[in-house]
C-alpha atoms as a PDB file:
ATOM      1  CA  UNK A   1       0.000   0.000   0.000  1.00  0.00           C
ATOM      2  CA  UNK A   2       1.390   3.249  -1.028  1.00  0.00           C
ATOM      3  CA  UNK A   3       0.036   6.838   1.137  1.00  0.00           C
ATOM      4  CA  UNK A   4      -0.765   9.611  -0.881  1.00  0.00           C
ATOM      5  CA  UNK A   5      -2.525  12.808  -0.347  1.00  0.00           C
ATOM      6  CA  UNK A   6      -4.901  14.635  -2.474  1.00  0.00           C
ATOM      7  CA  UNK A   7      -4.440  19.126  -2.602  1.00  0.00           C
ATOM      8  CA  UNK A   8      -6.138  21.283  -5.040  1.00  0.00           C
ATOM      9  CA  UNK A   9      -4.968  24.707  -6.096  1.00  0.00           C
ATOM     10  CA  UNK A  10      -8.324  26.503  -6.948  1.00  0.00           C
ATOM     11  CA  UNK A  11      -9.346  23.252  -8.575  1.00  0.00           C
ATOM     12  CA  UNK A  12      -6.366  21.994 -10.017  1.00  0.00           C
ATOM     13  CA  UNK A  13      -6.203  18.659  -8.385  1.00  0.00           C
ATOM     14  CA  UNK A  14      -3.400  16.270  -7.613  1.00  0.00           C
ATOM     15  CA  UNK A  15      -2.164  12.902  -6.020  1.00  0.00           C
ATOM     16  CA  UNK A  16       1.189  13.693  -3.821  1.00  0.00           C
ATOM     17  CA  UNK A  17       2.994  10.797  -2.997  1.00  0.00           C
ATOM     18  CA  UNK A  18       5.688  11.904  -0.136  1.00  0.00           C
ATOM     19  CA  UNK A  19       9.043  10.596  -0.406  1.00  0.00           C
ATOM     20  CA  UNK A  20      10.929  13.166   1.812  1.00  0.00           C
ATOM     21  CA  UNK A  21      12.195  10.180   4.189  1.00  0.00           C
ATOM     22  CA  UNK A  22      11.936   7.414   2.284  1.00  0.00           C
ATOM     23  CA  UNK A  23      12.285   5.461  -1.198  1.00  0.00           C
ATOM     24  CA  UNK A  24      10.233   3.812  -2.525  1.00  0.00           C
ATOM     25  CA  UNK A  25      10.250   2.344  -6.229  1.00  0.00           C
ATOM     26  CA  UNK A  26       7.348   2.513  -8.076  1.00  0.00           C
ATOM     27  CA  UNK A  27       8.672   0.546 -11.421  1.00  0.00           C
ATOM     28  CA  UNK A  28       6.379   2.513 -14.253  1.00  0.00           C
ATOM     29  CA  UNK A  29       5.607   5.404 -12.722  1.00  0.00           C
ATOM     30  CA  UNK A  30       3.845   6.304 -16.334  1.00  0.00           C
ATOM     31  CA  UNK A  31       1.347   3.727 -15.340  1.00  0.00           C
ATOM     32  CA  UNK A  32       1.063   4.752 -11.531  1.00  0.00           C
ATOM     33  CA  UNK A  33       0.497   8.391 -12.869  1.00  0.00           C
ATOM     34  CA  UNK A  34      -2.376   6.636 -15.319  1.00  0.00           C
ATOM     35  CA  UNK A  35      -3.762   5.028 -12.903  1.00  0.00           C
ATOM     36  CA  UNK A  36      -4.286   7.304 -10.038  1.00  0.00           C
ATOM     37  CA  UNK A  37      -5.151  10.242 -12.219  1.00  0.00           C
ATOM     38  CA  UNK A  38      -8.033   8.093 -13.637  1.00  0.00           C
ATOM     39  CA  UNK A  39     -11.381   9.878 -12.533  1.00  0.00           C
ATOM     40  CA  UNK A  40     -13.173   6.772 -12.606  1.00  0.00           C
ATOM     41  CA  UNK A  41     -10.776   3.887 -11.599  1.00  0.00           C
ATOM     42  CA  UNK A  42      -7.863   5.448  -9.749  1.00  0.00           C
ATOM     43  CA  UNK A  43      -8.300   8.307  -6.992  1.00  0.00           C
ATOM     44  CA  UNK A  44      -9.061  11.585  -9.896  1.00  0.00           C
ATOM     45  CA  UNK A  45      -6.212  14.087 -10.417  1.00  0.00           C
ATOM     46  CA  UNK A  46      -4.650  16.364 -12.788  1.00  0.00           C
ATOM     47  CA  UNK A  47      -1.824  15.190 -11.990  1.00  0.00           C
ATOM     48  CA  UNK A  48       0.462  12.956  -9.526  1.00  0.00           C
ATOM     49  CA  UNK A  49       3.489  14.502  -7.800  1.00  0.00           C
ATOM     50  CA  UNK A  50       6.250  12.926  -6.088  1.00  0.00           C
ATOM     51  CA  UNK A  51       8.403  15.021  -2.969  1.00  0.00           C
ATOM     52  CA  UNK A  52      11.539  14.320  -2.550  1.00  0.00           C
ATOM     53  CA  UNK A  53      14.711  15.464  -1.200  1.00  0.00           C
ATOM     54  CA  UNK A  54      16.397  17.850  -3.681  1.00  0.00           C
ATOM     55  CA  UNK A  55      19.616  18.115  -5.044  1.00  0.00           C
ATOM     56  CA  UNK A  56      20.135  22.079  -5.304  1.00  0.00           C
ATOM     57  CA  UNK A  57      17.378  22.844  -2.709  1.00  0.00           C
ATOM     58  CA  UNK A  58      16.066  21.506   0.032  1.00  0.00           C
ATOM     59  CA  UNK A  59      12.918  19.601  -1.736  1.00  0.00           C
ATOM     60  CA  UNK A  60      11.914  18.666  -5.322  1.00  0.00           C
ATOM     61  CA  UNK A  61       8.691  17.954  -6.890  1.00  0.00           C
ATOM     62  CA  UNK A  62       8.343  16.078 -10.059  1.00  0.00           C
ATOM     63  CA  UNK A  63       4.461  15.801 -11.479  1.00  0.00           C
ATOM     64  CA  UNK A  64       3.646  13.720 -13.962  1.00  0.00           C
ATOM     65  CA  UNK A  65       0.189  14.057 -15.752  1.00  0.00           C
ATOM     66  CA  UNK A  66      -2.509  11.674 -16.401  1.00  0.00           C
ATOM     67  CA  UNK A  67      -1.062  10.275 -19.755  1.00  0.00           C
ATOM     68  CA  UNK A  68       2.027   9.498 -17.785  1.00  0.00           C
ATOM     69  CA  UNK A  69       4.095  12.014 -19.609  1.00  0.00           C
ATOM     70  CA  UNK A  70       6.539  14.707 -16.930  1.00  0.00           C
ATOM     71  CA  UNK A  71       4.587  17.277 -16.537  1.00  0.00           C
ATOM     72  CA  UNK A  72       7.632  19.897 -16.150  1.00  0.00           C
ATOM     73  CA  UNK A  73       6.455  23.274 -14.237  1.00  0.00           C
ATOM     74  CA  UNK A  74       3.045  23.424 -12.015  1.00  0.00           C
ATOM     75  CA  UNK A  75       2.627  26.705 -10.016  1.00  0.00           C
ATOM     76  CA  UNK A  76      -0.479  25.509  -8.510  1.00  0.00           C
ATOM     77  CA  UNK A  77       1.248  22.297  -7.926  1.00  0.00           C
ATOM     78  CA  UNK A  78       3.908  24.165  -6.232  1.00  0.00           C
ATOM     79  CA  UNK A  79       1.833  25.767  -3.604  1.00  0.00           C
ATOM     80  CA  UNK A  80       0.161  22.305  -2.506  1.00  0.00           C
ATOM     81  CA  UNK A  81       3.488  20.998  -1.871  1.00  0.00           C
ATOM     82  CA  UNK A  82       4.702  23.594  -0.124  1.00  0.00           C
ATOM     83  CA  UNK A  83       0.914  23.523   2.347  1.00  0.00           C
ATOM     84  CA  UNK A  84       1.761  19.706   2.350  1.00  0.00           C
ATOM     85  CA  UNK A  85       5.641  20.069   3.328  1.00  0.00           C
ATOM     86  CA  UNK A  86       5.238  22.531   6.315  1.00  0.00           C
ATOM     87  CA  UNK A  87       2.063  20.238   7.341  1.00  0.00           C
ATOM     88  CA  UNK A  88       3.991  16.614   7.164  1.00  0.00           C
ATOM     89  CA  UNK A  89       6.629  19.079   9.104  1.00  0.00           C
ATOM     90  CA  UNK A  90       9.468  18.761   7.011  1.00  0.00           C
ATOM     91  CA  UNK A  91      10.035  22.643   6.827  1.00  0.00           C
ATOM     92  CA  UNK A  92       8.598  25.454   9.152  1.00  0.00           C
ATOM     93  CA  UNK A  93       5.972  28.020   8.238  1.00  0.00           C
ATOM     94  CA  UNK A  94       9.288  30.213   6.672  1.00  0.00           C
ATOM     95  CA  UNK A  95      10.860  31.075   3.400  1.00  0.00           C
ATOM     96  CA  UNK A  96      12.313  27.743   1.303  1.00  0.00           C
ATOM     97  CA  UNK A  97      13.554  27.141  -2.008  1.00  0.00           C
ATOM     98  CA  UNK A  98      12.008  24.450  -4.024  1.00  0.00           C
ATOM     99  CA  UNK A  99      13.306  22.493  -7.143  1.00  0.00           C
ATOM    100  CA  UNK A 100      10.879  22.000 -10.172  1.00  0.00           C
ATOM    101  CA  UNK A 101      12.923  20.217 -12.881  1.00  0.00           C
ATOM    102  CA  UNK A 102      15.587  22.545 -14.101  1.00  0.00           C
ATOM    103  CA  UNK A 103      14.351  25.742 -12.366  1.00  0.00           C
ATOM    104  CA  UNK A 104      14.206  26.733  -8.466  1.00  0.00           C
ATOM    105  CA  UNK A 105      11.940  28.376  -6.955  1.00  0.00           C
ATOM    106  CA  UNK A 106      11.228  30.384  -3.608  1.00  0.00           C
ATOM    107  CA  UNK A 107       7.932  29.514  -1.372  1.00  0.00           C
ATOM    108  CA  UNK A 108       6.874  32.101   0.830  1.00  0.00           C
ATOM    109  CA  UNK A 109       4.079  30.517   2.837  1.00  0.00           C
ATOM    110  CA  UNK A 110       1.698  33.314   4.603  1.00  0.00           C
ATOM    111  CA  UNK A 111      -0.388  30.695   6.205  1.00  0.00           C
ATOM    112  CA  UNK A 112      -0.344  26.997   5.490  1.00  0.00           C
ATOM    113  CA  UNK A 113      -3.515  27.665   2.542  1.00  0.00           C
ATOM    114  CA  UNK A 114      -2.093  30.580   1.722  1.00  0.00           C
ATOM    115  CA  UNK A 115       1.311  30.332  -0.440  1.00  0.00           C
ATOM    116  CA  UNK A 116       3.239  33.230  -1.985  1.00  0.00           C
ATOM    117  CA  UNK A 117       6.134  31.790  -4.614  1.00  0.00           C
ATOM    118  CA  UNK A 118       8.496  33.715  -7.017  1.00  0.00           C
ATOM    119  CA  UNK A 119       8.099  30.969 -10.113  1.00  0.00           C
ATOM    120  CA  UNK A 120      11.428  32.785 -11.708  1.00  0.00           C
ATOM    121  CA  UNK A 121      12.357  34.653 -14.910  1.00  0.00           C
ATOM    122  CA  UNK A 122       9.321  34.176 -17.800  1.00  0.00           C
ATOM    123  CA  UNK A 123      11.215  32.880 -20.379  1.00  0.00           C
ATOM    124  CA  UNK A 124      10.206  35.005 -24.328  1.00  0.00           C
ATOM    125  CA  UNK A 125      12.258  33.648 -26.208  1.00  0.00           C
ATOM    126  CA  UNK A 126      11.650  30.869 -28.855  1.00  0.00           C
ATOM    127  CA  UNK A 127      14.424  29.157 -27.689  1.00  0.00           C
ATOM    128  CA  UNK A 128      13.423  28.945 -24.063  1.00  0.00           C
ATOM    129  CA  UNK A 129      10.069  28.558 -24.588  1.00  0.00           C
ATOM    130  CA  UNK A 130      10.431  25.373 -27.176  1.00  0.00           C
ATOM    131  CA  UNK A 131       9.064  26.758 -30.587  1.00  0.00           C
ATOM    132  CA  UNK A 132      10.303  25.823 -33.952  1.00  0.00           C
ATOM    133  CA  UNK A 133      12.050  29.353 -35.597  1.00  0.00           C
ATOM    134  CA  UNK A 134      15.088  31.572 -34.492  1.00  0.00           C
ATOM    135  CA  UNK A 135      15.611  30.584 -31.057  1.00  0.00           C
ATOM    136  CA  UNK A 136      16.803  34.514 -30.416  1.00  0.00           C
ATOM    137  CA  UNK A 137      13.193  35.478 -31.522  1.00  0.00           C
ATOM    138  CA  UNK A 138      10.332  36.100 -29.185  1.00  0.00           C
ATOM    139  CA  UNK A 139       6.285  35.861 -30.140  1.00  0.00           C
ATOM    140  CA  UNK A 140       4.411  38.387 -29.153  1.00  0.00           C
ATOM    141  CA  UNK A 141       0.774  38.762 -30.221  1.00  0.00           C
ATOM    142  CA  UNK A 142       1.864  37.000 -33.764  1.00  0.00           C
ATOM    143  CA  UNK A 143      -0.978  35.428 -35.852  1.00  0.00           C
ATOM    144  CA  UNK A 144      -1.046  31.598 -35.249  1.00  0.00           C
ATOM    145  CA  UNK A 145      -0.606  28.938 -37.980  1.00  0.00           C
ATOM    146  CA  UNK A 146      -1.230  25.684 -38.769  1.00  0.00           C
ATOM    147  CA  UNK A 147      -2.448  23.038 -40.769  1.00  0.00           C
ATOM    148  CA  UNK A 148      -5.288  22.084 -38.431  1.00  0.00           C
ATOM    149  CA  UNK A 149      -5.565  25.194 -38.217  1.00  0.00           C
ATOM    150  CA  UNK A 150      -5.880  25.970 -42.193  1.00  0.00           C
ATOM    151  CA  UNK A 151      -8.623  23.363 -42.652  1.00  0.00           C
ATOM    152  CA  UNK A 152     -11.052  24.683 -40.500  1.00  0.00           C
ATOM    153  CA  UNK A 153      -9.953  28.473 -42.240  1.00  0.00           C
ATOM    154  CA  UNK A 154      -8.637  29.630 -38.966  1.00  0.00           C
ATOM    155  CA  UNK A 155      -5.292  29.996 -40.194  1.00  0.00           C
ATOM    156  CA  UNK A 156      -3.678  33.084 -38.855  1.00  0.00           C
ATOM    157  CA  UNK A 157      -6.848  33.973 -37.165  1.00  0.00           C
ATOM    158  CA  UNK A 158      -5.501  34.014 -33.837  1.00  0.00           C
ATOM    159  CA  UNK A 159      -2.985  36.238 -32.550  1.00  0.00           C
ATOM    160  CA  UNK A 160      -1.231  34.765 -29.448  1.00  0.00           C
ATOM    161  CA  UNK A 161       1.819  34.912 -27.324  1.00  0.00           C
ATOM    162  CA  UNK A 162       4.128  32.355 -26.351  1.00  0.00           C
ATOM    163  CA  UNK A 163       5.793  32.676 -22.958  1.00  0.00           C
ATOM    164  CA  UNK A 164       7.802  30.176 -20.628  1.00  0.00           C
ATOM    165  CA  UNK A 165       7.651  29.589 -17.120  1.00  0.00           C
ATOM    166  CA  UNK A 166       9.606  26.494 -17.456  1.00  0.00           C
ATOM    167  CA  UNK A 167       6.728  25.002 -19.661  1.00  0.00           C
ATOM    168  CA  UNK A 168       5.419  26.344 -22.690  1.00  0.00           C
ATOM    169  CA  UNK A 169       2.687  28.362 -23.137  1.00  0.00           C
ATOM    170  CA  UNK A 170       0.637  30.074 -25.484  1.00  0.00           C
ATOM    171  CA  UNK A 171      -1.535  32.825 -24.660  1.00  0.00           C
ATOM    172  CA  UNK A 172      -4.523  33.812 -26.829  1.00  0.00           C
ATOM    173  CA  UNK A 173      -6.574  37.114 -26.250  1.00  0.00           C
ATOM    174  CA  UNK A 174      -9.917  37.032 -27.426  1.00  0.00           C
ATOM    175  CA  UNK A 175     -13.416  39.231 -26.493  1.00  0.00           C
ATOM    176  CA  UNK A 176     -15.516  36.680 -24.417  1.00  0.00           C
ATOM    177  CA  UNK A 177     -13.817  33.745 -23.242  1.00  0.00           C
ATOM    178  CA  UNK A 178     -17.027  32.220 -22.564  1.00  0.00           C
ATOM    179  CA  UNK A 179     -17.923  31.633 -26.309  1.00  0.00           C
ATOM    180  CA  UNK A 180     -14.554  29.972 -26.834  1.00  0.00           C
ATOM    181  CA  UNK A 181     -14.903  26.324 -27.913  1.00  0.00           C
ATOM    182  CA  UNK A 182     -12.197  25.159 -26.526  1.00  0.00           C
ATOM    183  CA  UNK A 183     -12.861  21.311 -26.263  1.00  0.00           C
ATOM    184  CA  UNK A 184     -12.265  21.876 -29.968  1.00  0.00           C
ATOM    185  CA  UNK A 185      -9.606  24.419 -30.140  1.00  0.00           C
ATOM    186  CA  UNK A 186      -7.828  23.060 -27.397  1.00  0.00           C
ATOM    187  CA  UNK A 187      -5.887  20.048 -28.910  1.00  0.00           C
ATOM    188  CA  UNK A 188      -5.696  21.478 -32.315  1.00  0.00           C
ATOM    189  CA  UNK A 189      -3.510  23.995 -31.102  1.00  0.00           C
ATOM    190  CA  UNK A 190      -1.777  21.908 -28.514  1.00  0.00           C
ATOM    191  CA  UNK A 191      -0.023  19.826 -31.247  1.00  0.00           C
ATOM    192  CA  UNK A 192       0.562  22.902 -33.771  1.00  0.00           C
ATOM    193  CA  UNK A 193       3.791  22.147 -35.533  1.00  0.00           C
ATOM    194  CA  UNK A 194       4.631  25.302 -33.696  1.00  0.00           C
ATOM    195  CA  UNK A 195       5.555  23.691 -30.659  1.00  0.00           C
ATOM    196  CA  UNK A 196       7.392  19.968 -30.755  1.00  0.00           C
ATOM    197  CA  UNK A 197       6.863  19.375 -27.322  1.00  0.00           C
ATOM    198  CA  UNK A 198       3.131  20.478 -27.152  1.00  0.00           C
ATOM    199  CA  UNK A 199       2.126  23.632 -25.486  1.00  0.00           C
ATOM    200  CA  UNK A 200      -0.803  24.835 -22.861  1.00  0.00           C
ATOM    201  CA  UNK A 201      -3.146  27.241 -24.364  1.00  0.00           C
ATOM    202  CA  UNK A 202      -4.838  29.769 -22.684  1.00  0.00           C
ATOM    203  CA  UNK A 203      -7.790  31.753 -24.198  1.00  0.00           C
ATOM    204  CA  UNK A 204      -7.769  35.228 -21.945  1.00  0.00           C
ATOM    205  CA  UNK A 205     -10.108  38.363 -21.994  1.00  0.00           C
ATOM    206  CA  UNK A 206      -9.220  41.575 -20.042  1.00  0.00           C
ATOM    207  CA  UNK A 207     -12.013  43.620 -18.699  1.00  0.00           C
ATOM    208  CA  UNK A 208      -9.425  46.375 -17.164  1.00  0.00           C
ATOM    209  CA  UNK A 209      -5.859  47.049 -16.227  1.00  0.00           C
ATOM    210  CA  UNK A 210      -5.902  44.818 -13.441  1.00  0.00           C
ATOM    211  CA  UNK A 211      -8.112  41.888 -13.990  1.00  0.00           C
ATOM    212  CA  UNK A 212      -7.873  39.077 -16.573  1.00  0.00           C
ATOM    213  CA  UNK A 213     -10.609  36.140 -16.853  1.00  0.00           C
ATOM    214  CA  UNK A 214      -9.149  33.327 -18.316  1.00  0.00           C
ATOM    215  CA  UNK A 215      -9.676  29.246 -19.620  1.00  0.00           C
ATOM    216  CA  UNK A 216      -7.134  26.659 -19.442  1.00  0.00           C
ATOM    217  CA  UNK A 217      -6.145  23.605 -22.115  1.00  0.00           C
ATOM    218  CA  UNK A 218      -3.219  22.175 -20.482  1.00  0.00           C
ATOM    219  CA  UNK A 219      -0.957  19.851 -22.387  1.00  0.00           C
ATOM    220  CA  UNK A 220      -1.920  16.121 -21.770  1.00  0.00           C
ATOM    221  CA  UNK A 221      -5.145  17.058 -19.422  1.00  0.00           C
ATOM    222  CA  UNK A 222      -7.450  19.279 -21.409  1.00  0.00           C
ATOM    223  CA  UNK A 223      -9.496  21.798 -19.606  1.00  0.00           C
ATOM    224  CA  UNK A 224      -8.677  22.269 -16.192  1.00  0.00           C
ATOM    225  CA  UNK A 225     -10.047  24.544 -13.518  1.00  0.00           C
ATOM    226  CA  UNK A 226      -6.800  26.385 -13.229  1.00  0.00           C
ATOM    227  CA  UNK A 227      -3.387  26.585 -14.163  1.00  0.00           C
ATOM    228  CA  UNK A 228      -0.907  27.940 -12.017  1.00  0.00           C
ATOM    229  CA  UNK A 229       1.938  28.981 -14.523  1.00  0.00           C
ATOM    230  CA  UNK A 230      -0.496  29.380 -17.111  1.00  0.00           C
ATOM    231  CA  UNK A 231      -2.134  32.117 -14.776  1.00  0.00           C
ATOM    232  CA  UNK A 232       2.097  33.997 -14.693  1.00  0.00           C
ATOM    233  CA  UNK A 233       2.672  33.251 -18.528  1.00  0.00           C
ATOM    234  CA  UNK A 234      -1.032  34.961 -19.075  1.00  0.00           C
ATOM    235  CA  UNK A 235      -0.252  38.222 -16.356  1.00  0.00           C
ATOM    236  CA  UNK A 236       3.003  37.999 -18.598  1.00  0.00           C
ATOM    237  CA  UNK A 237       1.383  38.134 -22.027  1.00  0.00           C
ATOM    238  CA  UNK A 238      -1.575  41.062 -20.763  1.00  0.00           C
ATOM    239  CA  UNK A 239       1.388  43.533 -19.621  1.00  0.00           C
ATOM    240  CA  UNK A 240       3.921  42.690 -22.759  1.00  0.00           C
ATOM    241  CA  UNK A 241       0.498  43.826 -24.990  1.00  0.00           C
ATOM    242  CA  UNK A 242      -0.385  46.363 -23.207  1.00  0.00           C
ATOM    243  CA  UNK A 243      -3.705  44.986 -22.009  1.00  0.00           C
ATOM    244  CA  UNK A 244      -2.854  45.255 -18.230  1.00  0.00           C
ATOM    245  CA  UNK A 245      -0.507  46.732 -15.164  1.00  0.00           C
ATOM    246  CA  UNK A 246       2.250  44.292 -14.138  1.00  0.00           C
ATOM    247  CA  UNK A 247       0.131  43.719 -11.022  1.00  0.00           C
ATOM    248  CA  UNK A 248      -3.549  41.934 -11.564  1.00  0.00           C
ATOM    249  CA  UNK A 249      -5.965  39.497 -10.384  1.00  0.00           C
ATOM    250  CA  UNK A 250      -6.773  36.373 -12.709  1.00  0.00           C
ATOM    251  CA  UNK A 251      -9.843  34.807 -12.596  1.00  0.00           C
ATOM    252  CA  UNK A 252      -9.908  31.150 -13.535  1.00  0.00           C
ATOM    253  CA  UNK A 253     -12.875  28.933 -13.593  1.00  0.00           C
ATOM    254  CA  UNK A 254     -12.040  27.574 -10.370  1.00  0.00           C
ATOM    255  CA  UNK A 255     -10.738  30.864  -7.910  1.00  0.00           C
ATOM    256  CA  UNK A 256      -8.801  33.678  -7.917  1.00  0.00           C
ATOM    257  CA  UNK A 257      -4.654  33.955  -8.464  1.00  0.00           C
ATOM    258  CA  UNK A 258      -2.904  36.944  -8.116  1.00  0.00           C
ATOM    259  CA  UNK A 259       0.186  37.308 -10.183  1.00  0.00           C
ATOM    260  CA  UNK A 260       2.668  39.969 -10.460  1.00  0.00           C
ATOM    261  CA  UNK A 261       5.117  40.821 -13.326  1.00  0.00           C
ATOM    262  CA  UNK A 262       8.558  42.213 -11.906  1.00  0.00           C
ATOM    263  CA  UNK A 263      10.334  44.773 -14.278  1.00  0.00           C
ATOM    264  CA  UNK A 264      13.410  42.278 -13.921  1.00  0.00           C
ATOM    265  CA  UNK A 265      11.886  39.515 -15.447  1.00  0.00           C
ATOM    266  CA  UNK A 266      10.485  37.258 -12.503  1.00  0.00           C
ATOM    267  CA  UNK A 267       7.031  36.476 -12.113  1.00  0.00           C
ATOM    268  CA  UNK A 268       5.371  35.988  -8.574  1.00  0.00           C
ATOM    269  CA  UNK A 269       1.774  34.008  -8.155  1.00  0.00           C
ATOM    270  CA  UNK A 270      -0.148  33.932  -4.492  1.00  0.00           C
ATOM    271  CA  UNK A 271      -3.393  31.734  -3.639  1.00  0.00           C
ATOM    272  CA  UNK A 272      -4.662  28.834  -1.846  1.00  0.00           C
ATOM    273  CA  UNK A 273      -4.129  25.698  -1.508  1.00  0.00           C
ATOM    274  CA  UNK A 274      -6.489  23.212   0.110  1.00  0.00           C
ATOM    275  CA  UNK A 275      -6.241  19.656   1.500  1.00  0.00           C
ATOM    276  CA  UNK A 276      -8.498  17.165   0.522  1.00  0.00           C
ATOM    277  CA  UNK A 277      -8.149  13.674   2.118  1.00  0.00           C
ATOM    278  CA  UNK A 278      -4.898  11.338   2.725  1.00  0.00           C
ATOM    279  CA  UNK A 279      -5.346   7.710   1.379  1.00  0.00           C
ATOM    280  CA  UNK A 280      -3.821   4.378   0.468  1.00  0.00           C
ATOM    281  CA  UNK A 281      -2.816   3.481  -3.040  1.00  0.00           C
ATOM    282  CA  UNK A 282      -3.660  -0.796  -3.696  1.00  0.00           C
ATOM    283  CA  UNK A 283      -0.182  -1.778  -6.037  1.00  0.00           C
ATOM    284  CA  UNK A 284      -2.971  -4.090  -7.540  1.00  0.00           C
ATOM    285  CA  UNK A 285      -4.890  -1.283  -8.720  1.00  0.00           C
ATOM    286  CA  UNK A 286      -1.716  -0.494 -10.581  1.00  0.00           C
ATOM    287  CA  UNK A 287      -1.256  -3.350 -12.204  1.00  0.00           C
ATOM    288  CA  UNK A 288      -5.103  -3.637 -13.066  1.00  0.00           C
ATOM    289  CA  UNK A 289      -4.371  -0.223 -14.843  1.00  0.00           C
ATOM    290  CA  UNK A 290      -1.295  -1.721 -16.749  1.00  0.00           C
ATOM    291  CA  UNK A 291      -3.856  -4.501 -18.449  1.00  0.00           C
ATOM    292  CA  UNK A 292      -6.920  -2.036 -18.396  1.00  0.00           C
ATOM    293  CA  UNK A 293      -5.155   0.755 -19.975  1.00  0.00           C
END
């Protein structure tokens, strides 16, 4: 039997597994991610995430979303772990640094559900953010293309803007987010030749200077109530247009985040996050998953 926990950041569900003080070896962990993620079999999540001791800070967190697939950056991921690290009492309700694969970053818990965390520098660059094109280049409110895209006559209809917070992201502004289809738009433009590795997509709409509403497609799990770093790379993409101040509220379909652009490049996000039940994981319900699946 394997103990887990199940957080939400403003919806965004997930499966921690702590490994802080011990190892444990979970063979596929593609198929334990599968399985456990699975609304109707497993426990539900967007994602599972492992803690661990780190090797350039004091923790690390690797999530890995329901396909299996790494899952790279979660912001709202990152402020569950940090609730669930200071709760499990590994760390103190203080300052810590946090690694998320190749980036760090710093966890400023105000209360235990309330977590403050500096995700690091947005990356704009094609290069950083994993685009096809001149690395050196950025994309900033460019027209969209591809083929998908060209069959339904959409091609170049969208104007977005790609942005890393150590995922990729693409950021699309648009006059009623509501009216968006994006259970069709979605995966089309997740797999846009534009991006090798995928990409999230967020469709955005900014009512003022200091509030965005927003809907996520994240990469592997479709919509989602909210998205943590999508939230930064979307306060990124309003203030780099000139839609909003550096400091706003975003409103996803499942709470509030509050995100602030620093002149210098680094990107800050504050909101809850909320604890949900601890469990046991059966290893037979793993393998049931394997032949399932």
């Amino acid at each position: 039997m394997t103990p887990f926990t199940k957080l939400h950041g403003i919806g965004n569900d997930f499966v921690f597994i702590d490994l802080v003080n011990r190892f444990r070896d979970f063979g596929d962990i593609a198929l334990l991610a599968q399985g456990m993620c699975d609304r109707h079999k497993g426990v539900g999540a967007d994602g599972l995430i492992l803690l661990e001791r780190g090797d350039h800070a004091p923790f690390r967190m690797t999530m890995y979303n329901p396909d299996g697939s790494n899952g790279g950056m979660c912001g709202n991921g990152v402020r569950c772990a940090a609730r669930l690290l200071i709760e499990e009492g590994h760390h103190p309700l203080a300052p810590f640094e946090l690694e998320v694969e190749h980036r760090i970053v710093s966890v400023e818990p105000i209360h235990p559900d309330w977590i403050r965390v500096n995700m690091a520098h947005a990356g704009l660059t094609r290069g950083e953010i994993g685009m096809t094109g001149e690395p050196s280049e950025s994309f900033i409110e460019q027209p969209v293309h591809g083929q998908e895209l060209m069959q339904l006559g959409l091609d170049g209809h969208f104007l977005g803007t790609a942005v890393s917070m150590g995922n990729p992201h693409l950021v699309i502004f648009c006059d009623d987010v509501q009216a968006v289809d994006i259970h069709h738009l979605g995966p089309i433009i997740e797999h846009l030749e534009l991006f090798p590795a995928r990409v999230n997509v967020h469709f955005a709409e900014s009512p003022d200077r200091r509030h965005i509403r927003m809907r996520p497609w994240e990469r592997s799990a479709g919509p989602t109530l909210a998205c943590g770093s999508g939230a930064c790379s979307v306060g990124v993409a309003g203030f780099l247009t000139g839609r909003t101040d550096r400091e706003i509220t975003i409103h996803l379909p499942g709470g509030d985040l509050r995100v602030e652009y620093m002149p210098e490049g680094e990107v800050f996000m504050e909101g809850s996050a909320t604890r949900v039940f601890d469990g046991e994981w059966a290893a037979s319900a793993t393998r049931v998953a394997a032949v399932t699946g």
